[in-house]
Protein backbone atom coordinates (compact mmCIF):
# COMPACT_ATOMS: atom_id res chain seq x y z
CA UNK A 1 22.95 -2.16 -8.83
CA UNK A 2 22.45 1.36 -10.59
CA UNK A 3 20.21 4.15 -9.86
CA UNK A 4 18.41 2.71 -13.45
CA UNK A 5 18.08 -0.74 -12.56
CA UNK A 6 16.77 0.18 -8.92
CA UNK A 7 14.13 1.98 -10.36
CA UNK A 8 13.20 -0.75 -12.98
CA UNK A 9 13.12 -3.62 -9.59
CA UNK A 10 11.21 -0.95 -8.30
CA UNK A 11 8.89 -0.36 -10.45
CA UNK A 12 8.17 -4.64 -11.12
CA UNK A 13 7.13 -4.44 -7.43
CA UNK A 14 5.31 -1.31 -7.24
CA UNK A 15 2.99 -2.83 -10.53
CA UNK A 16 3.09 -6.35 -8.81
CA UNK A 17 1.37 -4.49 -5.41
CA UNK A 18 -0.72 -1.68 -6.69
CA UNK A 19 -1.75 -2.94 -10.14
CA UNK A 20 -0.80 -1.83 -13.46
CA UNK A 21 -3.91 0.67 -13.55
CA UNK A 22 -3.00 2.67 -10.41
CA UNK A 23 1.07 2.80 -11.33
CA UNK A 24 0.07 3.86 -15.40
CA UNK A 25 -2.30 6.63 -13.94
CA UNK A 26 0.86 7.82 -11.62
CA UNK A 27 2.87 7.84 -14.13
CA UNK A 28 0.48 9.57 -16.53
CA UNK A 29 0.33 12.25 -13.91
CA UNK A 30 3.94 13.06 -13.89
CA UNK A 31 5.03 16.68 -15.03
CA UNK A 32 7.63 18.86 -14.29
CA UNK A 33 7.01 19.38 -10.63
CA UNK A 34 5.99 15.39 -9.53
CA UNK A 35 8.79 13.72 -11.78
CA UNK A 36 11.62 13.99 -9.40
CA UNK A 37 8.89 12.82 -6.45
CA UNK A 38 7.74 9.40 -8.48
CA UNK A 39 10.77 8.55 -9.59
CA UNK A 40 12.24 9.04 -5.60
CA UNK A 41 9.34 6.80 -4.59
CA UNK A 42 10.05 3.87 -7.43
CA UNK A 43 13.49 3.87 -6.39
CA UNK A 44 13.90 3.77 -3.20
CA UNK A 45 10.35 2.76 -1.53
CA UNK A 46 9.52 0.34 -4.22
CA UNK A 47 13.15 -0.59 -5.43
CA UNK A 48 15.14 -0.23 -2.12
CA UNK A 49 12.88 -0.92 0.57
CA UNK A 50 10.19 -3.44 -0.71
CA UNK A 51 12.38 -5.39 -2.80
CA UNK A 52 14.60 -6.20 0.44
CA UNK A 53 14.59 -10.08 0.69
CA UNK A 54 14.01 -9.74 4.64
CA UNK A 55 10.20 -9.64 5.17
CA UNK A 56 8.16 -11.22 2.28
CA UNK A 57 5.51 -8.97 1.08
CA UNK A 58 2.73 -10.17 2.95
CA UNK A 59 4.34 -9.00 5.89
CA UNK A 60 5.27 -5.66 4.32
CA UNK A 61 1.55 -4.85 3.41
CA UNK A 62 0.62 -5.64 6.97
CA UNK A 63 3.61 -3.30 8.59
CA UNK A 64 1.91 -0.62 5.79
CA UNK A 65 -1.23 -0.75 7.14
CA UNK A 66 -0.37 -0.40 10.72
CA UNK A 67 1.79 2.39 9.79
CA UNK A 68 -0.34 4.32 7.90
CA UNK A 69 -2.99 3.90 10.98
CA UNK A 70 -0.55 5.87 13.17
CA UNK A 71 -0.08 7.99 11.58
CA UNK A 72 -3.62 9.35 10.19
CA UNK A 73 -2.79 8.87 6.32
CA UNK A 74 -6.43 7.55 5.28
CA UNK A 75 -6.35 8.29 1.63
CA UNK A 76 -2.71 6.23 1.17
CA UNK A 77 -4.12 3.58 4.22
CA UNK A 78 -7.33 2.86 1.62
CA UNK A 79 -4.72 2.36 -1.46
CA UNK A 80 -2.54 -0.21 0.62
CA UNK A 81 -5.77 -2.16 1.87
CA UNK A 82 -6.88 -2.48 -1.86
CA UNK A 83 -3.44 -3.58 -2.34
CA UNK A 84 -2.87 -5.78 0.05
CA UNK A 85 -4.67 -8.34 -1.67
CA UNK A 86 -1.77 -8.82 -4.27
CA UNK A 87 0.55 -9.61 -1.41
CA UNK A 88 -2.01 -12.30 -0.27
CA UNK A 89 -3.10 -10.75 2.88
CA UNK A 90 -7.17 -11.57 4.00
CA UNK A 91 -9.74 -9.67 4.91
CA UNK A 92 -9.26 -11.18 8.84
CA UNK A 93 -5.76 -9.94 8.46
CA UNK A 94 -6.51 -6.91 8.19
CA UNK A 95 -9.09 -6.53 10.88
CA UNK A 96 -6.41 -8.08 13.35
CA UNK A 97 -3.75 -5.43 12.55
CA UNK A 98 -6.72 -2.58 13.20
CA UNK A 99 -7.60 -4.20 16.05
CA UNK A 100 -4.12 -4.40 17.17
CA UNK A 101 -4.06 -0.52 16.11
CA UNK A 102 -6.95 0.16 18.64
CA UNK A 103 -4.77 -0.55 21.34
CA UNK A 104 -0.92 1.18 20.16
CA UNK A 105 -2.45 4.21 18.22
CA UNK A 106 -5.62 4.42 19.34
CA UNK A 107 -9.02 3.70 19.57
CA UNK A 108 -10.19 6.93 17.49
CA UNK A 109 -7.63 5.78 15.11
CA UNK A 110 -8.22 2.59 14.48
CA UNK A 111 -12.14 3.35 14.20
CA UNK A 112 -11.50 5.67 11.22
CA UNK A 113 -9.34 3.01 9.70
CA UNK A 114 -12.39 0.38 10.07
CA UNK A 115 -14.64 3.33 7.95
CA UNK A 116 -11.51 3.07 5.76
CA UNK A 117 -10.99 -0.47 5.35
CA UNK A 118 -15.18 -1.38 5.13
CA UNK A 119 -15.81 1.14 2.26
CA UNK A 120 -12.91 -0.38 0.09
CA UNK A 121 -14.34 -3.73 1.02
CA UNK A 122 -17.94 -2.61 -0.54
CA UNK A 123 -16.17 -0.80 -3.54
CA UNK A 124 -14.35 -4.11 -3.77
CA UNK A 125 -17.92 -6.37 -3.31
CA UNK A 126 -19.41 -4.08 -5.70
CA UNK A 127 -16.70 -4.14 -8.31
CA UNK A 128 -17.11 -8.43 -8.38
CA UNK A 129 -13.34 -8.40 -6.76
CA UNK A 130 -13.06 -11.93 -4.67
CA UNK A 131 -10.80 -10.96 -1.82
């Protein structure tokens, strides 16, 4: 596979996970000093690494999550909890991988994450999303 067609796989899956709305407005975004950043991240997160047949994408989301926990990324941790919904991860699912957090990053951390994962929740309640 070419650079070209990695980033096109890539980009399927990064649409399919994060919606079409919150890859367009990425995309939108680009200019001169992003470009070379977004199209890195299609490729080779999206196109590379989540396309990788693997762990299905359920399990990926959850992996996300816990990662992003450890290591104190709240504004990306909110964006894969919205997301995991496309990969058909639950609400429950979520709680056991922060309470599983609690224990191998830390309490402090997974409490933030809780904040984190309740106010996308509401914003999700409010906005008549089902998940």
């Amino acid at each position: 596979m070419d650079e070209r067609e990695r980033y096109e796989q890539g980009l399927t899956v990064r649409r399919a996970v994060h919606g079409d709305t919150h890859v367009n407005r990425a995309l939108q975004n680009r200019n001169e000093f992003n470009a070379p950043f977004q199209d890195l991240l299609t490729r080779y997160a999206w196109g590379e690494i989540w396309t990788r047949p693997g762990l299905p994408r359920h399990t990926r989301s959850l992996l996300t999550l816990a990662l992003l926990v450890a290591l104190n990324r709240g504004e990306e941790l909110r964006l894969h909890i919205r997301s995991a919904f496309n990969n058909g991860v639950t609400r429950e699912e979520i709680r056991e991988v922060l309470l599983q957090c609690a224990i191998y990053c830390g309490v402090p951390a997974a409490n933030s994450a809780f904040h984190s994962a309740e106010a996308v929740f509401a914003e999700m309640d409010a906005a008549g999303a089902k998940k």
